[in-house]
Protein backbone atom coordinates (compact mmCIF):
# COMPACT_ATOMS: atom_id res chain seq x y z
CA UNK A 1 0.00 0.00 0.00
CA UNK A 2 1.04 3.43 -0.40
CA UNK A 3 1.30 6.01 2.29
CA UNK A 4 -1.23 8.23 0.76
CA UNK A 5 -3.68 5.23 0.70
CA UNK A 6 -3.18 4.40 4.59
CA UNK A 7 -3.36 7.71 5.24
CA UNK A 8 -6.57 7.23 3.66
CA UNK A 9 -7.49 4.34 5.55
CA UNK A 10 -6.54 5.76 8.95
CA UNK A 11 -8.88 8.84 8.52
CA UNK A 12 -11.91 6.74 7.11
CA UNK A 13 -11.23 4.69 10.63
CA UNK A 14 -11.34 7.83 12.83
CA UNK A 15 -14.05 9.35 11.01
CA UNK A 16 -16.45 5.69 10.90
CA UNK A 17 -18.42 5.54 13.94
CA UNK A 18 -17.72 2.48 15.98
CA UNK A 19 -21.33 1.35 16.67
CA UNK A 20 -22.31 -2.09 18.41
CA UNK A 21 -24.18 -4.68 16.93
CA UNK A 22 -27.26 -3.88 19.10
CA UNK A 23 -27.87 -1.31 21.32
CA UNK A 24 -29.21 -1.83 25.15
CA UNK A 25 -32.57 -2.99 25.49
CA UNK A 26 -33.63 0.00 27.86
CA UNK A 27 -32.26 2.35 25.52
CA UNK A 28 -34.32 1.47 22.95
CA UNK A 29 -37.14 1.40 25.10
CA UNK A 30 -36.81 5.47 26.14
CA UNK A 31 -36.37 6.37 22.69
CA UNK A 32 -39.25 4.24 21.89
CA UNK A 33 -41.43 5.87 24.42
CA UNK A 34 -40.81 8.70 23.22
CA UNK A 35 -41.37 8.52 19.73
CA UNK A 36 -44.66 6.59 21.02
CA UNK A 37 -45.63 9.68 23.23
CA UNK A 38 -45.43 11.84 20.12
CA UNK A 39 -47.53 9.69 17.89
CA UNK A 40 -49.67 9.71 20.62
CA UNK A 41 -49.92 13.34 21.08
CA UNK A 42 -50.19 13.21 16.95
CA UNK A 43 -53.10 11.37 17.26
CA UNK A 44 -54.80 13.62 19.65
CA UNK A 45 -54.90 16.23 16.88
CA UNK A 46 -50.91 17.99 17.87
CA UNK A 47 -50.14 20.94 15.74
CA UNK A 48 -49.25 19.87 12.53
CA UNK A 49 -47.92 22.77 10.63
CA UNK A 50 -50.16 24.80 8.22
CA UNK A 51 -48.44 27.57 6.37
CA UNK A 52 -51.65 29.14 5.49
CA UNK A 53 -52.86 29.30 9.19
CA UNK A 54 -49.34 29.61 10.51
CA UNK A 55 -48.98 33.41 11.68
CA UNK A 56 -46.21 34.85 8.88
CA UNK A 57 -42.93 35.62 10.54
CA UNK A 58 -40.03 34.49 12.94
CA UNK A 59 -42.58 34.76 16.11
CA UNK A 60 -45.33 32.83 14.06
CA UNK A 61 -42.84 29.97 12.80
CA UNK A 62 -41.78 29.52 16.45
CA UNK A 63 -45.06 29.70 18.40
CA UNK A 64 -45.86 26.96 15.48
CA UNK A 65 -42.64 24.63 16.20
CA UNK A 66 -43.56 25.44 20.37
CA UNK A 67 -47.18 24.23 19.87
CA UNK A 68 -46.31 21.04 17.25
CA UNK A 69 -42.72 20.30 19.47
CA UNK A 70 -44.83 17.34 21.73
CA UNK A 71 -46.67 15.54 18.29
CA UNK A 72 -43.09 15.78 16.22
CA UNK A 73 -40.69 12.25 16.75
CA UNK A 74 -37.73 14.92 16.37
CA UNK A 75 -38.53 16.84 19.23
CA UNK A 76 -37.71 12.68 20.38
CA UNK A 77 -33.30 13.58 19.32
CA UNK A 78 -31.98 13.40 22.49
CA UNK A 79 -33.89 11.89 25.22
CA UNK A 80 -31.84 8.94 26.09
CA UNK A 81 -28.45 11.65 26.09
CA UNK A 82 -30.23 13.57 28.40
CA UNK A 83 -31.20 11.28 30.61
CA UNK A 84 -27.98 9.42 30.28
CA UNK A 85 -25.59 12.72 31.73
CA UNK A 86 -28.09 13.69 33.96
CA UNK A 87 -27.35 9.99 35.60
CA UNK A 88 -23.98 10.92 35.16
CA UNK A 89 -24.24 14.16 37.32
CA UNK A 90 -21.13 15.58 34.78
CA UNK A 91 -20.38 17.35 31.47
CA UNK A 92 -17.09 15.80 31.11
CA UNK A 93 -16.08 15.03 27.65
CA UNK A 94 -16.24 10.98 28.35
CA UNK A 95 -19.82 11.24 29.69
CA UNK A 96 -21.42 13.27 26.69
CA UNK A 97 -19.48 10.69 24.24
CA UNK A 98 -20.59 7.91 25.91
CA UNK A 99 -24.07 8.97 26.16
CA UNK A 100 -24.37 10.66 22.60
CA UNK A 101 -22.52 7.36 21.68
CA UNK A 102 -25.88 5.09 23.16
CA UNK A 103 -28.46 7.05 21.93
CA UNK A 104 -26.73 7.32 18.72
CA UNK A 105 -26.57 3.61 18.77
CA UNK A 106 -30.53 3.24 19.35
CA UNK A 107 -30.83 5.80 16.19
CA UNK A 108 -28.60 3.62 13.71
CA UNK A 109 -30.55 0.38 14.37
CA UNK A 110 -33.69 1.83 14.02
CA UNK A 111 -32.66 3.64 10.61
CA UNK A 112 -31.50 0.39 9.84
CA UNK A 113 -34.68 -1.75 10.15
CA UNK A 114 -36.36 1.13 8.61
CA UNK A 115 -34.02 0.94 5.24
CA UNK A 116 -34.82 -2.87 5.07
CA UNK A 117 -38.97 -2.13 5.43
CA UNK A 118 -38.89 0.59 2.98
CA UNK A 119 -37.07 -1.17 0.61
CA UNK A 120 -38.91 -4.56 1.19
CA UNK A 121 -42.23 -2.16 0.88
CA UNK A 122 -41.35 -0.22 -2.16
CA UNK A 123 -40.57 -1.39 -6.15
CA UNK A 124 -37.23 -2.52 -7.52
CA UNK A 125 -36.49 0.86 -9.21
CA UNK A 126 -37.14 2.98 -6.03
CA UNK A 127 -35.35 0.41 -3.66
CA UNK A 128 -32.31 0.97 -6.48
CA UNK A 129 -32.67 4.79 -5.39
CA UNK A 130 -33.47 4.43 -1.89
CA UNK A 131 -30.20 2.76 -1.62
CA UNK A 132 -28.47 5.04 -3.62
CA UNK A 133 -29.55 7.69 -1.00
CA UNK A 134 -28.68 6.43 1.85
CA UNK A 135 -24.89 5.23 0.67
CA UNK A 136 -24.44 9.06 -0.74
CA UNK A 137 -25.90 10.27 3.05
CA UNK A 138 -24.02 7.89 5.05
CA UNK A 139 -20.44 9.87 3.26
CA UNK A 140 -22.34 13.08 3.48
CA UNK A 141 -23.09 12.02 7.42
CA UNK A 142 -19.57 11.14 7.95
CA UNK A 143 -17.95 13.67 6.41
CA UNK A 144 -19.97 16.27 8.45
CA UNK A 145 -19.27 14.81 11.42
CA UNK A 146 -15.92 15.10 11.48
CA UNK A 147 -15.85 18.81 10.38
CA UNK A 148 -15.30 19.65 14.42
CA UNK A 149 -12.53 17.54 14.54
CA UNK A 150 -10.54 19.29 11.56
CA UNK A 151 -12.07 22.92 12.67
CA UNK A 152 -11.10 22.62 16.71
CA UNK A 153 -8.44 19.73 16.72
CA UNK A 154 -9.03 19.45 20.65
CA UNK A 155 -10.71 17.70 22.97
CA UNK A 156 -14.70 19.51 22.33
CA UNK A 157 -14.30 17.97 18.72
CA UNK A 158 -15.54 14.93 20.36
CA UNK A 159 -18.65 15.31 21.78
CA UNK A 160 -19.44 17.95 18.82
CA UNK A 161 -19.02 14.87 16.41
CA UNK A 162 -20.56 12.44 18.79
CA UNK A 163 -23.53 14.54 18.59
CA UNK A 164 -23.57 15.37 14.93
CA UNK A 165 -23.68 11.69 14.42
CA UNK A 166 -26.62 11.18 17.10
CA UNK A 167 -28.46 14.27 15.44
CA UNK A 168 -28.18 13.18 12.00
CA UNK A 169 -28.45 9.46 12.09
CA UNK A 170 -31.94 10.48 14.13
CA UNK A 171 -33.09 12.76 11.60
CA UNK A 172 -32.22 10.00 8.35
CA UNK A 173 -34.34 7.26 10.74
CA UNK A 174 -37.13 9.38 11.02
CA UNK A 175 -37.07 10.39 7.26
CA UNK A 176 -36.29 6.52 6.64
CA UNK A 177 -39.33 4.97 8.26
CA UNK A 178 -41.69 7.61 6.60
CA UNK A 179 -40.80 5.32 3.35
CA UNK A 180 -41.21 2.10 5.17
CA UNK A 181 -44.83 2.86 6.85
């Protein structure tokens, strides 16, 4: 191998998340209670958002976001994390990677079974194209990620990735298992 290409190699290994084959049972369940308690509060007629009925400007679009926050599964990014340094009783850099690391971990198996619904659900040619998507936003993912790490070069690079990768794996399952349902 050349040095350029394990040069390569080394930064595609820092930059990969390290996730576990499955993530704790109870994690899964508070993220999953959760994103039940909004589909709940969805189902109880939660603001959905209606830019016709919306009041225009930057005090309507966030009295909007306020009122639909409880019915919305992203309002969901987070929960275990929070929970998870609370328990911790520290900010330390160890405790928000670990617990951005969990959650994170709940996240990626969830997009996960939500890729194979959709594309069990969906035709050949969109499966080809769901695929396509998410390999082109798993290097998009990754590559944004590790933006803190090349901007600060310290120690706060690693939560800041740790939670771009909790953030946006979250958002892609959420957008995933609208395909699936």
């Amino acid at each position: 191998m050349t040095r350029s290409t394990l040069f390569a190699a080394s930064l595609l290994l820092l930059i990969t998340p390290a996730r576990a084959e499955a993530p704790a049972k109870d994690d899964v369940a508070t993220v999953t209670a959760c994103l039940d308690l909004a589909a709940q509060n969805a189902g109880k007629g939660g603001a959905t958002r209606d830019e016709l009925s919306e009041k225009a400007g930057s005090e309507g679009r966030l009295a909007a976001a306020s009122a639909a926050a409880g019915a919305d599964k992203a309002s969901c990014i987070g929960v275990l994390a929070t929970t998870c340094v609370q328990k911790e009783g520290n900010l330390s850099n160890a405790t928000l990677n670990q617990c951005y690391g969990r959650e994170a971990q709940v996240w990626d198996a969830r997009l996960n079974a939500a890729y194979r619904a959709a594309s069990a659900k969906i035709d050949r040619d969109a499966a080809e194209n769901l695929r396509k998507t998410q390999r082109a936003w798993i290097v998009w993912r990754d590559a944004s990620c590790a933006q803190p790490g090349v901007t600060f070069k310290g120690t706060m690079a690693g939560p800041m990735r740790e939670w771009c990768v909790l953030d946006l794996t979250a958002r892609q399952a959420i957008w995933m298992q609208g395909w699936g349902e």
